[in-house]
C-alpha atoms as a PDB file:
ATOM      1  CA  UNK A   1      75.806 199.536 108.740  1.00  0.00           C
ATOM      2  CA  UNK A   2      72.573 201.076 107.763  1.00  0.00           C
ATOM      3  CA  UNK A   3      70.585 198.124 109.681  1.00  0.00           C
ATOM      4  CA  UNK A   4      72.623 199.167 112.904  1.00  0.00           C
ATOM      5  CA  UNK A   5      71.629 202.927 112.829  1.00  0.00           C
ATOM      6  CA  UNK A   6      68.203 202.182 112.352  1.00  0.00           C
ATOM      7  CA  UNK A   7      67.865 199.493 115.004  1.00  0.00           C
ATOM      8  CA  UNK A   8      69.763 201.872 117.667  1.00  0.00           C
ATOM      9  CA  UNK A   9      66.968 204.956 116.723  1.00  0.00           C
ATOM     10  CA  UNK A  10      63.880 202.370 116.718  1.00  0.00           C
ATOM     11  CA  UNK A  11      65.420 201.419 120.193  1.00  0.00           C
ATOM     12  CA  UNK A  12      65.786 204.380 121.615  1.00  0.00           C
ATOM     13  CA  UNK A  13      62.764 205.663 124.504  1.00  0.00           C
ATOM     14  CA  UNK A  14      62.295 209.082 123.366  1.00  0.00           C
ATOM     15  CA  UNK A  15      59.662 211.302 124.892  1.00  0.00           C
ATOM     16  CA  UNK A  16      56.314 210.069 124.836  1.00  0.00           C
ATOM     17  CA  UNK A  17      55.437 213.917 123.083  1.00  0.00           C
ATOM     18  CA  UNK A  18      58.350 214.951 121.531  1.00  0.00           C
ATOM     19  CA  UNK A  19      60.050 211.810 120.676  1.00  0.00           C
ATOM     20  CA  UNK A  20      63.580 211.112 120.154  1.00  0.00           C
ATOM     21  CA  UNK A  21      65.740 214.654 120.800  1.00  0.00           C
ATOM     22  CA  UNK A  22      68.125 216.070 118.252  1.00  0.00           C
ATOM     23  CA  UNK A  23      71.261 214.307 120.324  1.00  0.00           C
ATOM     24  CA  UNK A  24      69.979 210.935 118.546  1.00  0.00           C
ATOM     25  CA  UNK A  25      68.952 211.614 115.325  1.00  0.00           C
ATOM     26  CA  UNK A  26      73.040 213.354 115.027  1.00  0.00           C
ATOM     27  CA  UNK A  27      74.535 210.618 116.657  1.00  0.00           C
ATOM     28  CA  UNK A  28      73.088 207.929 114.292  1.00  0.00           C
ATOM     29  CA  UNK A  29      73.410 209.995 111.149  1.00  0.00           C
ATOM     30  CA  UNK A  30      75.534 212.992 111.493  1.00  0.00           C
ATOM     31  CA  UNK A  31      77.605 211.446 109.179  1.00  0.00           C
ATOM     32  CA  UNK A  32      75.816 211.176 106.453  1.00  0.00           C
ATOM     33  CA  UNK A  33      75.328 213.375 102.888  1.00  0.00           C
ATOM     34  CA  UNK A  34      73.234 216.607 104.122  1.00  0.00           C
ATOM     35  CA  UNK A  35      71.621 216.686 100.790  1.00  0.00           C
ATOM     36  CA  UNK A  36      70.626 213.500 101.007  1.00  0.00           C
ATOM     37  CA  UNK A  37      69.099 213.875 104.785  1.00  0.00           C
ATOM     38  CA  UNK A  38      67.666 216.982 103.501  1.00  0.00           C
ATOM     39  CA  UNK A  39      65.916 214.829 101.102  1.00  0.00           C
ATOM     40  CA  UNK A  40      64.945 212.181 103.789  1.00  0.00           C
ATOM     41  CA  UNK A  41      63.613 214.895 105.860  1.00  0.00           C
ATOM     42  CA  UNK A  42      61.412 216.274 102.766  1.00  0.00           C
ATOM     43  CA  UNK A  43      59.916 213.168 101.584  1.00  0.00           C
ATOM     44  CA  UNK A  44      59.392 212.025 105.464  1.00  0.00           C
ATOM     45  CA  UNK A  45      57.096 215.379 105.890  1.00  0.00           C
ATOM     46  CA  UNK A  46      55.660 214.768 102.286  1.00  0.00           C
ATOM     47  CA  UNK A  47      54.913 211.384 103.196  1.00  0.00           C
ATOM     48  CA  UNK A  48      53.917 211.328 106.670  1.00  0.00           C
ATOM     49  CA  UNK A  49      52.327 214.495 107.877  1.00  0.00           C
ATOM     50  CA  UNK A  50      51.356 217.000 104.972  1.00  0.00           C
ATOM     51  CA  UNK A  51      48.260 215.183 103.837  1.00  0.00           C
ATOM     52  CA  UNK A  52      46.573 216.168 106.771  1.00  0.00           C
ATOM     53  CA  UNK A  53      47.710 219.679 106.026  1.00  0.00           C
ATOM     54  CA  UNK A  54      46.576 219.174 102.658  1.00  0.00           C
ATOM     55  CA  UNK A  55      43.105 217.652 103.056  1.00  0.00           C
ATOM     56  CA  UNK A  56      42.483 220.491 106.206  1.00  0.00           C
ATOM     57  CA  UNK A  57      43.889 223.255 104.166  1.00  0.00           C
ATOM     58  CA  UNK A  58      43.846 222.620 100.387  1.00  0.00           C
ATOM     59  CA  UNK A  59      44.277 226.475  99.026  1.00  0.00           C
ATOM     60  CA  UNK A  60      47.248 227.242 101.930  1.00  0.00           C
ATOM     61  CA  UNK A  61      50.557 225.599 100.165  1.00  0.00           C
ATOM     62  CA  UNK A  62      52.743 227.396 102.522  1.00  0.00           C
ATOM     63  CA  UNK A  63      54.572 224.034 103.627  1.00  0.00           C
ATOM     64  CA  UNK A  64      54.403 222.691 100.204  1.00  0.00           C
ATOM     65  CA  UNK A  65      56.396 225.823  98.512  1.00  0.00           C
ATOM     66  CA  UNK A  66      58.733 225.382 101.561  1.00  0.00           C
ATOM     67  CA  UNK A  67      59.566 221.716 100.946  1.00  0.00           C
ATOM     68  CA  UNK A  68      59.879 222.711  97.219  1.00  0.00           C
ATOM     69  CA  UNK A  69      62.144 225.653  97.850  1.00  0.00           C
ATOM     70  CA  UNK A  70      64.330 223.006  99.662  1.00  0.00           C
ATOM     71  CA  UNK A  71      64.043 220.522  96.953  1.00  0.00           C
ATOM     72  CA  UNK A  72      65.285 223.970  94.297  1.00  0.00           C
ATOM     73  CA  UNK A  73      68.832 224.066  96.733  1.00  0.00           C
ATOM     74  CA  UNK A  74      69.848 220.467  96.626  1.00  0.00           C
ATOM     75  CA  UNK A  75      69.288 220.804  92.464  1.00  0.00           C
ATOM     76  CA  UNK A  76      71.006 224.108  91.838  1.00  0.00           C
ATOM     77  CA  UNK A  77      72.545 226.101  95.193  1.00  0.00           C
ATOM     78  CA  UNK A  78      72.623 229.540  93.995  1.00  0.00           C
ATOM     79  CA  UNK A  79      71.459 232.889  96.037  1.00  0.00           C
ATOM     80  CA  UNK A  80      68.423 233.468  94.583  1.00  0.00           C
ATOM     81  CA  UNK A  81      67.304 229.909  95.861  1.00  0.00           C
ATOM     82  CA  UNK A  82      68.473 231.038  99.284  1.00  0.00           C
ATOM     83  CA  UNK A  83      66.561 233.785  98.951  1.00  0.00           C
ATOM     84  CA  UNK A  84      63.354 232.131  97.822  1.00  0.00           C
ATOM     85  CA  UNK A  85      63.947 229.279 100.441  1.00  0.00           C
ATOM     86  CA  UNK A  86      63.971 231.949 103.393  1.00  0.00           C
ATOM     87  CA  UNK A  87      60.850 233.756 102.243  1.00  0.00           C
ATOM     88  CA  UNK A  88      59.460 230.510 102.289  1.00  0.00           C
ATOM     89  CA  UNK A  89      60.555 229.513 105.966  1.00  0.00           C
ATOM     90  CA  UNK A  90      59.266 232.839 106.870  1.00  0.00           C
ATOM     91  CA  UNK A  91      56.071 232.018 105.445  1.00  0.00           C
ATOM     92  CA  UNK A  92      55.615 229.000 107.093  1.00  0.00           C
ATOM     93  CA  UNK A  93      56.383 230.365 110.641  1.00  0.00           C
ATOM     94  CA  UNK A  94      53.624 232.594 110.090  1.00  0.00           C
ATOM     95  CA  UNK A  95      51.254 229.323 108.888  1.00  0.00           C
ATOM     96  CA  UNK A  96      52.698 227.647 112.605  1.00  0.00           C
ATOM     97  CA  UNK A  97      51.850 230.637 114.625  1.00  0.00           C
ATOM     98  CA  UNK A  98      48.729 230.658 113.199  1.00  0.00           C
ATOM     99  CA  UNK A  99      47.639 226.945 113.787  1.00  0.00           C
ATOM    100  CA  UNK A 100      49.511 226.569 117.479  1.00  0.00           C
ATOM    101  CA  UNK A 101      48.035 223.765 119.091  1.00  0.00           C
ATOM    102  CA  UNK A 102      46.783 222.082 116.332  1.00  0.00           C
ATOM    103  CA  UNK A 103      48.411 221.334 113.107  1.00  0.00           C
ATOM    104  CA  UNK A 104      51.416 223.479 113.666  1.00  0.00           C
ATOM    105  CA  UNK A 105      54.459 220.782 113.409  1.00  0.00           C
ATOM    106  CA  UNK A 106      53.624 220.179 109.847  1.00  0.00           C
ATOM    107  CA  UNK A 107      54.351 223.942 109.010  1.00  0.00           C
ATOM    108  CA  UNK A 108      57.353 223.674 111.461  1.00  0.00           C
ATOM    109  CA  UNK A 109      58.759 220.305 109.896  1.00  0.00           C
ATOM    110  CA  UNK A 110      58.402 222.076 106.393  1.00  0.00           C
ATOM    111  CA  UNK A 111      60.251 225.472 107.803  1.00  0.00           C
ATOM    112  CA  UNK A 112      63.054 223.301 108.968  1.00  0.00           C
ATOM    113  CA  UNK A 113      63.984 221.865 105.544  1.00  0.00           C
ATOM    114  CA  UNK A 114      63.684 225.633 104.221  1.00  0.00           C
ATOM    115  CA  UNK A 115      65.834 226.822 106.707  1.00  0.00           C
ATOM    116  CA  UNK A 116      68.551 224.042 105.894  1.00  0.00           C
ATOM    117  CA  UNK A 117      69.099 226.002 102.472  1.00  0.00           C
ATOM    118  CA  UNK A 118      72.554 228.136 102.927  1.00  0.00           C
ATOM    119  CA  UNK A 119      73.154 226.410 106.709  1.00  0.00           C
ATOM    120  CA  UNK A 120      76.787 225.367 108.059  1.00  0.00           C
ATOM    121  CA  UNK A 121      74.931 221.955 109.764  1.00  0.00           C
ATOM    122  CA  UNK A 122      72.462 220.054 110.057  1.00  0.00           C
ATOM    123  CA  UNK A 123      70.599 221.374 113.252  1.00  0.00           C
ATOM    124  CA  UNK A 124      67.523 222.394 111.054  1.00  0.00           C
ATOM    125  CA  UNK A 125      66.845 218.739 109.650  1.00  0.00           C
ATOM    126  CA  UNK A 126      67.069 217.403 113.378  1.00  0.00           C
ATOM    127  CA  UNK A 127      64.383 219.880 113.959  1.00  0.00           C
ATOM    128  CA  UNK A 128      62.550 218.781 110.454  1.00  0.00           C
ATOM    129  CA  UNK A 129      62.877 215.093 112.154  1.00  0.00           C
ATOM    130  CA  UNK A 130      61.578 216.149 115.637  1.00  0.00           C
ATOM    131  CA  UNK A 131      58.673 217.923 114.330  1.00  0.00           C
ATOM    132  CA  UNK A 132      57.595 214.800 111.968  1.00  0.00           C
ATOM    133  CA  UNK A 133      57.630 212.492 115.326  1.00  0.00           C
ATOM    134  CA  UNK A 134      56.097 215.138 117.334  1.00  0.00           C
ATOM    135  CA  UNK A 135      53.156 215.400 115.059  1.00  0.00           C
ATOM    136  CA  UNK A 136      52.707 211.935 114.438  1.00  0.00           C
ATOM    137  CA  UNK A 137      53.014 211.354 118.785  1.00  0.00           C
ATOM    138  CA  UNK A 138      50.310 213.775 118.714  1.00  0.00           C
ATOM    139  CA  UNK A 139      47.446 212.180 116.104  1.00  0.00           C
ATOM    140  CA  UNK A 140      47.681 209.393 118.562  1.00  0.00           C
ATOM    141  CA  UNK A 141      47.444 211.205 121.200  1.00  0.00           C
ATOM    142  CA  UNK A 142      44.561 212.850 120.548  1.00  0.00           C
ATOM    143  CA  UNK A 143      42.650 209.328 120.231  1.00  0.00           C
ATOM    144  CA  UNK A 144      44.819 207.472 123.446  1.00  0.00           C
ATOM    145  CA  UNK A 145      46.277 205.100 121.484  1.00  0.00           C
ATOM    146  CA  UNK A 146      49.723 205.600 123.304  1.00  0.00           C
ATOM    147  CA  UNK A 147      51.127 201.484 122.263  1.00  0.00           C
ATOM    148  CA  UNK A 148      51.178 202.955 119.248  1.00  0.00           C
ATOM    149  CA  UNK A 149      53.936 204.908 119.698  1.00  0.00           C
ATOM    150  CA  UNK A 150      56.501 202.670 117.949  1.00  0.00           C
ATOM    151  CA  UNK A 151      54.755 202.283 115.173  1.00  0.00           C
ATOM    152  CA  UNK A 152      54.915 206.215 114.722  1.00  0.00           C
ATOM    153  CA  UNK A 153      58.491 205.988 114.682  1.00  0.00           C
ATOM    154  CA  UNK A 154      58.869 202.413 112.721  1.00  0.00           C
ATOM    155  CA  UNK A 155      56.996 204.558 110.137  1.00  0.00           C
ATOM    156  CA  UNK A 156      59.848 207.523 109.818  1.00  0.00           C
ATOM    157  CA  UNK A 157      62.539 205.232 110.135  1.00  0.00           C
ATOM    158  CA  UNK A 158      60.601 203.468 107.304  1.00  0.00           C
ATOM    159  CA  UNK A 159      60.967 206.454 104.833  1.00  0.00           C
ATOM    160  CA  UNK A 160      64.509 207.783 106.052  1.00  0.00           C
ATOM    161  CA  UNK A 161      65.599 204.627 105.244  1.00  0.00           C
ATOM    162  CA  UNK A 162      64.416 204.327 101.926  1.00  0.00           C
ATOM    163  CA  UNK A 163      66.163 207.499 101.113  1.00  0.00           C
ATOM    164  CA  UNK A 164      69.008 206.979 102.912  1.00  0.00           C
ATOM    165  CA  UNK A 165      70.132 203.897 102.176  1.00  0.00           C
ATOM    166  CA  UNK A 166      72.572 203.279  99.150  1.00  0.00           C
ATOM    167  CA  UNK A 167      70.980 201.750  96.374  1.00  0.00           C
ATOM    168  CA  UNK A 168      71.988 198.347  95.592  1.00  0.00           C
ATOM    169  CA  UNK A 169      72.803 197.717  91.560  1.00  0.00           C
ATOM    170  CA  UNK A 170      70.773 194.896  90.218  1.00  0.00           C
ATOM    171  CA  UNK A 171      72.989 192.340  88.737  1.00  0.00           C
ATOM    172  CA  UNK A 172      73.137 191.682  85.400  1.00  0.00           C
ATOM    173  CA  UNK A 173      71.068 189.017  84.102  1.00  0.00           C
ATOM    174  CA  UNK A 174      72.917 185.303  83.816  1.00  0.00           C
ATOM    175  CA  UNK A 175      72.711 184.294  80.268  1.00  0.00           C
ATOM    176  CA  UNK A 176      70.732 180.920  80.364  1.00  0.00           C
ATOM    177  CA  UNK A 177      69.739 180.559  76.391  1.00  0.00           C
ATOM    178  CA  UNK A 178      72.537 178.914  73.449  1.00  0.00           C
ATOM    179  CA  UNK A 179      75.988 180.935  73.438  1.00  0.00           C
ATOM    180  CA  UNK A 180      77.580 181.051  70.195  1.00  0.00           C
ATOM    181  CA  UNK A 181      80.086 178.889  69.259  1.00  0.00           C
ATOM    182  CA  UNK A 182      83.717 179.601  68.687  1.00  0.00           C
ATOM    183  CA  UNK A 183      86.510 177.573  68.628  1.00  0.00           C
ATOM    184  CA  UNK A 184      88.564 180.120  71.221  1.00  0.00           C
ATOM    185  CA  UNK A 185      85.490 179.060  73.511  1.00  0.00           C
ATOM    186  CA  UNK A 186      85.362 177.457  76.702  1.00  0.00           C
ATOM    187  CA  UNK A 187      82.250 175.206  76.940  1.00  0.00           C
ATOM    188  CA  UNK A 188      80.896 172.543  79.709  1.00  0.00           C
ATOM    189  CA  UNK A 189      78.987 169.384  79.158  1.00  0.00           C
ATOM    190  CA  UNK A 190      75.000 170.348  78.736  1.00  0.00           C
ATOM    191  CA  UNK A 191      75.980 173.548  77.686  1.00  0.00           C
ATOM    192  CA  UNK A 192      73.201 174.519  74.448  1.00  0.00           C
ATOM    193  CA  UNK A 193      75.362 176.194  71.477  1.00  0.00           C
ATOM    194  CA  UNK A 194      74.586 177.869  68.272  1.00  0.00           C
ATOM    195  CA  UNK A 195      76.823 177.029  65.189  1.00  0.00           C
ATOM    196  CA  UNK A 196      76.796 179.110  61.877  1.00  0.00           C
ATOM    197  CA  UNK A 197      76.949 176.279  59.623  1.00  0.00           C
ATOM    198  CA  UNK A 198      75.438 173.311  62.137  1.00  0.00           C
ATOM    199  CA  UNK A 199      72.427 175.312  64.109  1.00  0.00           C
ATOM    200  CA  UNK A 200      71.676 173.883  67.599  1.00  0.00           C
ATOM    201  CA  UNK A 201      73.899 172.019  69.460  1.00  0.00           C
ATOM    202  CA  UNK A 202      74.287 170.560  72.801  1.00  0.00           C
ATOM    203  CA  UNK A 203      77.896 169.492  74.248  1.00  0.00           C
ATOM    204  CA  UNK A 204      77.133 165.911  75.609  1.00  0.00           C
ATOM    205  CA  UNK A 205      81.068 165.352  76.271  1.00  0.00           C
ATOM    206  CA  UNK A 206      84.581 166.557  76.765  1.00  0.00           C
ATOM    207  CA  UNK A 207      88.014 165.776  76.342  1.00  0.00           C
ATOM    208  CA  UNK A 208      91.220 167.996  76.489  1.00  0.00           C
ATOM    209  CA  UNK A 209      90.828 170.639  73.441  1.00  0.00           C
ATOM    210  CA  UNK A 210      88.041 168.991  71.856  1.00  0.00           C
ATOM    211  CA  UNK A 211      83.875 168.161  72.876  1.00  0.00           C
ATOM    212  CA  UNK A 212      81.152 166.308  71.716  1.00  0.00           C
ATOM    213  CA  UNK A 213      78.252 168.072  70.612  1.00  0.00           C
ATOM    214  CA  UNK A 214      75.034 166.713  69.442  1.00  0.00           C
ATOM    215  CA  UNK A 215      72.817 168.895  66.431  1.00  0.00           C
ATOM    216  CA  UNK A 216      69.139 168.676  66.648  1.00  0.00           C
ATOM    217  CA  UNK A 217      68.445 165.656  63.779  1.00  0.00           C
ATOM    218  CA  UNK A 218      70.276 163.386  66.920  1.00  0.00           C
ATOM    219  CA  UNK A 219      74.085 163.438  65.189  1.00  0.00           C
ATOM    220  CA  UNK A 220      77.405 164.203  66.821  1.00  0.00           C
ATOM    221  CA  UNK A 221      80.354 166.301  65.673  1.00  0.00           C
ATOM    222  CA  UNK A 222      84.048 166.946  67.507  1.00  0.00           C
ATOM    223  CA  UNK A 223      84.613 170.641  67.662  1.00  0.00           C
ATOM    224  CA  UNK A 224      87.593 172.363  69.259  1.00  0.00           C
ATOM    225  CA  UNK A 225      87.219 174.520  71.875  1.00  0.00           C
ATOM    226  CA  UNK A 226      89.813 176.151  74.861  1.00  0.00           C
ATOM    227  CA  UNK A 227      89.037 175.295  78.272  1.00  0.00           C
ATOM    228  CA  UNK A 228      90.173 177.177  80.925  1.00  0.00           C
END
């Protein structure tokens, strides 16, 4: 299911400067936790795009204190959050007007999670989403490396995904050492068994209720045991 959505987004054209519109990103995942796209969207604007803020702009943490005011809502919705998130949205329109041209989607991705805080949909993470692609269309457009356009959007995909996608328990380990031995047991020839009073054994043979095992100095014993 998960496979499907993502192969239908890295499919889609999109605009070769704004990439793919709001319309697609809803279709393919409308239906999904908005906590958990709001987290998607976070980590894709951590990920992707803020290090270039970062390394440009080290003392202005305007997107940074956005993403984190988002992060504060999906742990613990209460009005002062809101609150905090909005200033914090605010604050990063003002770092986006100020850096038009330039850097300005990485403020604007970051003011889109903010603004997600307290909404009835999920308009604002489509925008988070759109802003991520726009900025990363725009790094290679700057050097005219347009066939790499794909790649830019491979690369969200890449971390939505990771987020998105339900986590898959590991299973447990198969026992593959000696099992105890009890006579309530079900065993199988080759099957390595401990024994209180004989130690090691190995079944070499079975036979209705009963098996062969063989102890470690090279002797045999009957035991009972259950099958199933």
């Amino acid at each position: 299911m998960f496979t499907e959505r993502f192969d239908r987004l890295s499919a889609i054209r999109g605009d070769t400067v704004k990439g793919l519109p709001a319309t697609a990103w809803a279709a393919n995942l409308g239906d999904l936790d908005r906590d958990l796209l709001l987290r998607a969207a976070i980590e894709a604007t951590r990920t992707l795009i803020l290090p270039e803020w970062e390394s440009k702009r080290a003392e202005d943490r305007r997107p940074q204190l956005a993403l984190e005011a988002a992060e504060a809502w999906i742990a613990n919705k209460n009005p002062d959050v809101i609150a905090q998130a909005k200033i914090a949205a605010k604050d990063c329109t003002a770092a986006r007007n100020e850096t038009f041209g330039y850097d300005h989607r990485i403020p604007e991705a970051a003011r889109a999670c903010a603004w997600t805080v307290g909404a009835k949909d999920n308009e604002h993470i489509w925008d988070a989403l759109s802003a991520i692609e726009g900025e990363l269309l725009a790094r290679i457009q700057l050097v005219a490396e347009y066939h790499r356009a794909p790649e830019q959007r491979r690369a969200l995909l890449a971390v939505l995904k990771k987020v998105l996608e339900p986590k898959q328990e590991a299973a447990a380990p198969v026992e593959t050492g000696p099992v105890p031995y009890s006579a309530s047991g079900s065993f199988s020839v080759g099957q390595e068994l401990t024994h209180v009073k004989f130690g090691k054994l190995v079944v070499t043979a079975t036979s209705g209720n009963t098996l062969d095992v063989q102890l470690e100095d090279g002797t045999t014993k009957r035991l009972a045991h259950k099958p199933k």
